[in-house]
N, C-alpha and C. Protein backbone atom coordinates (compact mmCIF):
# COMPACT_ATOMS: atom_id res chain seq x y z
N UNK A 1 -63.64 9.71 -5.24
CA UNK A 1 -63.07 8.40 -5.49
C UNK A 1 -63.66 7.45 -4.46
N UNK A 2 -64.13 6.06 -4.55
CA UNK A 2 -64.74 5.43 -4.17
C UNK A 2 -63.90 4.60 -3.19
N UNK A 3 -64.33 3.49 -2.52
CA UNK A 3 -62.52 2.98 -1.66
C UNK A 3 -62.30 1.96 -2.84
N UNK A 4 -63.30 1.24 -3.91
CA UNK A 4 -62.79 0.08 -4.87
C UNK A 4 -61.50 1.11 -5.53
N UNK A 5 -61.92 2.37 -5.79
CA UNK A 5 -61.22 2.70 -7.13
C UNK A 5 -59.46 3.14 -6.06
N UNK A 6 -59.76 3.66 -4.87
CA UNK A 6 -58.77 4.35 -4.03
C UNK A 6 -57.76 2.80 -3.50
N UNK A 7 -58.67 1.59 -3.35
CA UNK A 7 -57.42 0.35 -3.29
C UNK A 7 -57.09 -0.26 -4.92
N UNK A 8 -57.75 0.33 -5.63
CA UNK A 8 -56.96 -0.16 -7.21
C UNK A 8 -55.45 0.84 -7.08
N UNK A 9 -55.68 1.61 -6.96
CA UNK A 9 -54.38 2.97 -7.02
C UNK A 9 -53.62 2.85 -6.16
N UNK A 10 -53.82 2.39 -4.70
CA UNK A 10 -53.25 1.91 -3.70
C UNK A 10 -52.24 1.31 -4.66
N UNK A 11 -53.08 -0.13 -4.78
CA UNK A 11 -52.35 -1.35 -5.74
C UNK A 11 -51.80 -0.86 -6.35
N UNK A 12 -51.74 -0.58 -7.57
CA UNK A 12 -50.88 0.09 -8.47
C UNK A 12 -49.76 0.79 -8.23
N UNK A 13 -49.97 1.72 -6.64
CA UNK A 13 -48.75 2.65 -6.36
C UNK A 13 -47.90 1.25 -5.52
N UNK A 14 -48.32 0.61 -4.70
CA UNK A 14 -47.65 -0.52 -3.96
C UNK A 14 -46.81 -1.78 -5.19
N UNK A 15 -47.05 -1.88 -6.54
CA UNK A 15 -46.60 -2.63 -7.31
C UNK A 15 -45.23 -1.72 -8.19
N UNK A 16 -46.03 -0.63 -7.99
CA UNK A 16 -44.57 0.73 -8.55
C UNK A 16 -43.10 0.41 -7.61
N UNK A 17 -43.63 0.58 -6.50
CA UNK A 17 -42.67 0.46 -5.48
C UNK A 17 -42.05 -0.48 -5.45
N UNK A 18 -42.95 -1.86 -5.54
CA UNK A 18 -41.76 -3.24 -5.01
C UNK A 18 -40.70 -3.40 -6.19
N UNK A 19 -41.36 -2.96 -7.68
CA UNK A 19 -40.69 -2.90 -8.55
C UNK A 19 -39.59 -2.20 -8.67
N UNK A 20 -39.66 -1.19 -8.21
CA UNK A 20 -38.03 -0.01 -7.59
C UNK A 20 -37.59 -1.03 -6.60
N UNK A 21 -38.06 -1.41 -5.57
CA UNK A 21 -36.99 -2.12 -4.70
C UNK A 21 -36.49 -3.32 -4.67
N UNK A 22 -36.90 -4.05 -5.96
CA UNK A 22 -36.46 -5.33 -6.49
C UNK A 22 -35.35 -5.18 -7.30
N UNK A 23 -35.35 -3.86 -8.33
CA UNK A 23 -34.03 -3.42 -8.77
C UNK A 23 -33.27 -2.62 -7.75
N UNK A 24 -33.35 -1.96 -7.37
CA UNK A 24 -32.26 -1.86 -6.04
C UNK A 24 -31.57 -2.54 -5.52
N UNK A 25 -32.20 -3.83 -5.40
CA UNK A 25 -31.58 -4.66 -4.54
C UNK A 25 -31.02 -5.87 -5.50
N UNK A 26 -31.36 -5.98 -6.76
CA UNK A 26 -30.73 -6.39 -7.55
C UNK A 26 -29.52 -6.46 -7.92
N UNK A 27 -29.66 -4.58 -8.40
CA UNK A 27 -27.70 -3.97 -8.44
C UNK A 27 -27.29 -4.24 -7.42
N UNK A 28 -27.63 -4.46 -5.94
CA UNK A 28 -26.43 -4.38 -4.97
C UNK A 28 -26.54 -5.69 -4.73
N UNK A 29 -26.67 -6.82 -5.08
CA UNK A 29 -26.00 -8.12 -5.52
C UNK A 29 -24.59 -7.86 -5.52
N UNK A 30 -23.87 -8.87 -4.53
CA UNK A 30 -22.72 -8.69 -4.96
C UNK A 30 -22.67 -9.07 -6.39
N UNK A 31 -21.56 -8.39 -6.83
CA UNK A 31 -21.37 -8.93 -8.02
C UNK A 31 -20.25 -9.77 -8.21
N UNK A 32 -20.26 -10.60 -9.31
CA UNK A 32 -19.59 -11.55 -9.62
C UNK A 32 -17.54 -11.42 -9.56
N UNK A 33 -16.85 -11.59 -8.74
CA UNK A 33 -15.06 -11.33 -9.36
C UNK A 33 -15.09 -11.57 -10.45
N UNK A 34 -14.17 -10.70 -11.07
CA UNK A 34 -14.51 -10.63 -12.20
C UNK A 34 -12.86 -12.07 -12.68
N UNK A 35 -12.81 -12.95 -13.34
CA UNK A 35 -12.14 -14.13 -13.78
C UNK A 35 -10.47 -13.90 -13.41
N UNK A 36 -9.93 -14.47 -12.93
CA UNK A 36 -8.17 -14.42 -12.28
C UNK A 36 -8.02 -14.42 -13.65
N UNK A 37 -6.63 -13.29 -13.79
CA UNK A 37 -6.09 -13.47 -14.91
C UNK A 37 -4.38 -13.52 -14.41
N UNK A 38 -3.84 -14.39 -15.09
CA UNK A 38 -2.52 -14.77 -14.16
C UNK A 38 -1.45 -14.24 -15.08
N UNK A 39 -0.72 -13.33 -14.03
CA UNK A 39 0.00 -12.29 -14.93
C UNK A 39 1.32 -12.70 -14.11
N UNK A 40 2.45 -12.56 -14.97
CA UNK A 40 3.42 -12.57 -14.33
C UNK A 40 4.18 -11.50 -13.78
N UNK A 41 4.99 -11.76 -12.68
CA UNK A 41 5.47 -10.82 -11.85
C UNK A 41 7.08 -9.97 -12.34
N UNK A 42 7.21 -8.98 -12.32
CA UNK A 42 8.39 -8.02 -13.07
C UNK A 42 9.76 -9.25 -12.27
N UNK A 43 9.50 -9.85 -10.87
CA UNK A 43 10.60 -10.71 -10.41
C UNK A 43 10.67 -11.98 -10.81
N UNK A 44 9.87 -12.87 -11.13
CA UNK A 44 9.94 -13.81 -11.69
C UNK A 44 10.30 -14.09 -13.44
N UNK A 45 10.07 -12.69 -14.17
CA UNK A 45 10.02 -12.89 -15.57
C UNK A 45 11.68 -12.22 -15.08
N UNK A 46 12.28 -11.75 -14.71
CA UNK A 46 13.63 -11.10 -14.68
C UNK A 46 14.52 -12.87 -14.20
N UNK A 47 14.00 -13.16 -13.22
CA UNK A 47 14.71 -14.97 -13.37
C UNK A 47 14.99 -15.52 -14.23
N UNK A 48 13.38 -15.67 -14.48
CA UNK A 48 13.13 -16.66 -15.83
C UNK A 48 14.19 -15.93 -16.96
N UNK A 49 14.53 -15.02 -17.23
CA UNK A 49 15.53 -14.02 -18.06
C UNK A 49 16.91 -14.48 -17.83
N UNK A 50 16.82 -14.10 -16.56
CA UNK A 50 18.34 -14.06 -16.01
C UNK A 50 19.07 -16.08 -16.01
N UNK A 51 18.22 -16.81 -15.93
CA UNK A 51 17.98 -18.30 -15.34
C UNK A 51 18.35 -18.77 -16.87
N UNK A 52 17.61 -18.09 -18.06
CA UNK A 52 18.17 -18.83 -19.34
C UNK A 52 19.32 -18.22 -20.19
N UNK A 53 19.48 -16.84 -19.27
CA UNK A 53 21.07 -15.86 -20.22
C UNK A 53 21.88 -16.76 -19.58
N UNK A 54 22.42 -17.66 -18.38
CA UNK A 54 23.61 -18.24 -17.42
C UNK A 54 24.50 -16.91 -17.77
N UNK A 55 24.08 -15.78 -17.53
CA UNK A 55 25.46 -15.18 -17.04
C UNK A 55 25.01 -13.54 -16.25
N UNK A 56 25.36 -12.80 -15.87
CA UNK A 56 24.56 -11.24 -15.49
C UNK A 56 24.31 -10.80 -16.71
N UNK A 57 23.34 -9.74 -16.48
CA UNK A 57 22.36 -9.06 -17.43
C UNK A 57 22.56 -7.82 -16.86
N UNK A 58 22.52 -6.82 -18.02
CA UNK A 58 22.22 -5.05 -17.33
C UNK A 58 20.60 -5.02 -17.47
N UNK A 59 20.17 -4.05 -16.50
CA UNK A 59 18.75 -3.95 -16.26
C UNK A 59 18.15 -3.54 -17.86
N UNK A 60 18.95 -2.82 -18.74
CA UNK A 60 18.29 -2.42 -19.67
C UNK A 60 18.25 -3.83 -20.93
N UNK A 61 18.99 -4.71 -20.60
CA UNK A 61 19.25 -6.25 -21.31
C UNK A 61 17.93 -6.71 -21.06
N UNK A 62 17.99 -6.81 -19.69
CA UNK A 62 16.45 -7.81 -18.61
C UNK A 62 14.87 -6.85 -19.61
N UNK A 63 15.15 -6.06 -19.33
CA UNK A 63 13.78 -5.10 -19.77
C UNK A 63 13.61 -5.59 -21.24
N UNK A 64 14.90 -5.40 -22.16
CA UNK A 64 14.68 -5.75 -23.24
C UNK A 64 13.91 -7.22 -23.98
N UNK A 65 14.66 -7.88 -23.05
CA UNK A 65 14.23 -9.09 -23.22
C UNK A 65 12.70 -9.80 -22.85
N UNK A 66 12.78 -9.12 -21.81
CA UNK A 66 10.95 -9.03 -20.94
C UNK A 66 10.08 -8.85 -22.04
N UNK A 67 10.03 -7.28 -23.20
CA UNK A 67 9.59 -7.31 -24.01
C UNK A 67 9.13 -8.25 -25.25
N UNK A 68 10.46 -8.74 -25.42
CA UNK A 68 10.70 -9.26 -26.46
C UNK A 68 10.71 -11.09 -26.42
N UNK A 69 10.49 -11.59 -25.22
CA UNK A 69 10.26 -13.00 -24.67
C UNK A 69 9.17 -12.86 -24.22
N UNK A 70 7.93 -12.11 -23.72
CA UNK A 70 7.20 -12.35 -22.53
C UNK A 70 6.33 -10.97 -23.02
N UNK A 71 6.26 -10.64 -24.16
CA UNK A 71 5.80 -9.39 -24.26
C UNK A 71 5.19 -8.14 -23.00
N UNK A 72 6.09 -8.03 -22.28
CA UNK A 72 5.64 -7.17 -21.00
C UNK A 72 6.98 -5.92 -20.84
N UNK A 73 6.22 -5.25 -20.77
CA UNK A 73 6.62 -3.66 -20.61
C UNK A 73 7.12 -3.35 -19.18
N UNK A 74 8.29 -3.30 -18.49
CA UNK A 74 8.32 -3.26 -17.34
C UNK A 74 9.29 -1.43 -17.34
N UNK A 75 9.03 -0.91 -16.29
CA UNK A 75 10.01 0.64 -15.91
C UNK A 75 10.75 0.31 -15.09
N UNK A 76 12.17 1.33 -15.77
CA UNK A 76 13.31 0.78 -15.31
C UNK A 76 13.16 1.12 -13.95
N UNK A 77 12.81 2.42 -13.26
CA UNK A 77 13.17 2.41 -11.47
C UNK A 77 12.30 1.37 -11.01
N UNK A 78 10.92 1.05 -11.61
CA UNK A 78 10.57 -0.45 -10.70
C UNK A 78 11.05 -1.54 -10.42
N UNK A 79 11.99 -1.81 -11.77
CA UNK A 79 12.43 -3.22 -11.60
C UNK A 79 13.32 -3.04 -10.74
N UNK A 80 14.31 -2.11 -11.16
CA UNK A 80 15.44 -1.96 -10.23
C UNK A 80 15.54 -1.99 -8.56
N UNK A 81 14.14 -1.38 -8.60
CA UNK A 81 13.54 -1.31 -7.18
C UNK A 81 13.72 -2.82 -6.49
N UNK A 82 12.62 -3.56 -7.28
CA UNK A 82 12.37 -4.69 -6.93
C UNK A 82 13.65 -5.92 -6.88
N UNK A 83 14.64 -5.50 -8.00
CA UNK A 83 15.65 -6.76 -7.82
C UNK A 83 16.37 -5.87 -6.75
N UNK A 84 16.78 -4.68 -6.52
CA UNK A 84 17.12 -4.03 -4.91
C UNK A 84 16.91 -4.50 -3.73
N UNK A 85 15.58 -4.62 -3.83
CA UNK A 85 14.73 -5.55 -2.49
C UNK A 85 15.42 -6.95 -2.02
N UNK A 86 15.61 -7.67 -3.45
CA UNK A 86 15.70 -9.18 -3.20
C UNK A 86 17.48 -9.22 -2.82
N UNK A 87 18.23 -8.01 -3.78
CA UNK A 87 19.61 -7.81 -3.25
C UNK A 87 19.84 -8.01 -1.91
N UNK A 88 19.13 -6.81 -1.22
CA UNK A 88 19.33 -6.37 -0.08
C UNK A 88 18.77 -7.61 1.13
N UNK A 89 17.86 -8.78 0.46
CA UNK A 89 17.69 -9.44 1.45
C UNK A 89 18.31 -10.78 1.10
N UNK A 90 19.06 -10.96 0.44
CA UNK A 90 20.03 -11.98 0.41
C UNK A 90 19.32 -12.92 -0.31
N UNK A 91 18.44 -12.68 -1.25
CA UNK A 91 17.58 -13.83 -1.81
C UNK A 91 17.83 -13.43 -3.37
N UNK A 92 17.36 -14.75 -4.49
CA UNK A 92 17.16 -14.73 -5.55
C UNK A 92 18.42 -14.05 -6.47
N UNK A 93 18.44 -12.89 -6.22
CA UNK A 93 19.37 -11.95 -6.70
C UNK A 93 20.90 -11.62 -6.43
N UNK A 94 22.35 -11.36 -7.12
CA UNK A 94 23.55 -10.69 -6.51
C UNK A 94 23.48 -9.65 -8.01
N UNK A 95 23.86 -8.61 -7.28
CA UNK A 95 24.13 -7.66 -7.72
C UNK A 95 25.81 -7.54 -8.16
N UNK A 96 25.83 -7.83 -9.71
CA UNK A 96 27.64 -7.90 -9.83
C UNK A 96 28.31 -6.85 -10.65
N UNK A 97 27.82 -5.77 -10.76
CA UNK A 97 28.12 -4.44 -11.72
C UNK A 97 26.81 -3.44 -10.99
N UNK A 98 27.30 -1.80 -11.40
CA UNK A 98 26.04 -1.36 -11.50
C UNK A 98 25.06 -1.51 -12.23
N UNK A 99 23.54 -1.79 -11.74
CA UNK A 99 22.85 -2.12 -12.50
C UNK A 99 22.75 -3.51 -13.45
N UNK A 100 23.55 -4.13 -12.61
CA UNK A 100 24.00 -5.92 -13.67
C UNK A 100 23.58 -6.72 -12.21
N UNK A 101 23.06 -7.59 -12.93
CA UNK A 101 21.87 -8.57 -11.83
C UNK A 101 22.44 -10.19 -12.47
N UNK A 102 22.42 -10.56 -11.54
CA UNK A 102 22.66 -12.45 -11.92
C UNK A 102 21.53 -13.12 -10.78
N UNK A 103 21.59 -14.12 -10.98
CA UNK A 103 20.48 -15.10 -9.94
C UNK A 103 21.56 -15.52 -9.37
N UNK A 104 21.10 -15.74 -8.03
CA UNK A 104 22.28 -16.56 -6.87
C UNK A 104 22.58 -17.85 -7.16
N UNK A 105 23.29 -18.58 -7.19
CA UNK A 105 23.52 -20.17 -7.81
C UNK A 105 22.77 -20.93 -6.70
N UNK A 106 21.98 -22.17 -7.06
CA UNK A 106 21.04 -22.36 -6.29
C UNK A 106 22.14 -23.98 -5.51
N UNK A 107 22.40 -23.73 -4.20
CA UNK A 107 23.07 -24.57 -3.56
C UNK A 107 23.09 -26.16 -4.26
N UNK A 108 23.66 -27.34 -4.43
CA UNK A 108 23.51 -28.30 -4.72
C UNK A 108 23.32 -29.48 -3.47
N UNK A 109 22.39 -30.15 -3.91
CA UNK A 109 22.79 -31.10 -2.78
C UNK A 109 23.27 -32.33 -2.57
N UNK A 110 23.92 -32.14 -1.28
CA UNK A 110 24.97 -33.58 -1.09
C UNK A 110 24.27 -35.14 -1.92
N UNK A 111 24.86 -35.89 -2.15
CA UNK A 111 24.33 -37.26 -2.28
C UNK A 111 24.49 -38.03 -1.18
């Protein structure tokens, strides 16, 4: 092999290569987030529930309704979990039966 024909092959193997490491480095582009999709939360759709019944709800009422207003599938120990949480910290939630949830009456203010 001659050196014309040994830097053609050179070439050729050096154009193989950049071509592998241009896709390499392609895929590891970050890639794009993929679009916010805004989902609502098992505590806010149990409000929004509880906020238009005006009166307590049993957890299996709230669930029902979640479905059937808001098409969302929620499990009962999660929710329960979660309106537990807000019980226990004196927010959003009173707990007035087992398993019966109301929203706290939201203070009024003076004039």
């Amino acid at each position: 092999m001659d050196l014309k024909e040994w830097a053609k092959f050179q070439e050729s193997l050096l154009k193989s290569q950049l071509k592998i490491i241009r896709e390499f480095l392609k895929d590891e582009a970050e890639p794009e987030p993929p679009p916010i999709r805004k989902q609502r939360s098992q505590i806010r759709t149990a409000y929004d529930i509880l906020t238009d019944a005006k009166e307590p709800l049993h957890l299996t009422e709230i669930i029902k309704r979640a479905k059937r207003d808001f098409n969302m599938v929620m499990e009962p120990g999660s929710l329960v979990s979660a309106l537990t949480k807000k019980v226990n910290s004196g927010s959003m939630f009173r707990r007035v039966a087992p398993s019966t949830f109301t929203i706290l009456e939201v203070p009024k203010k003076a004039p």
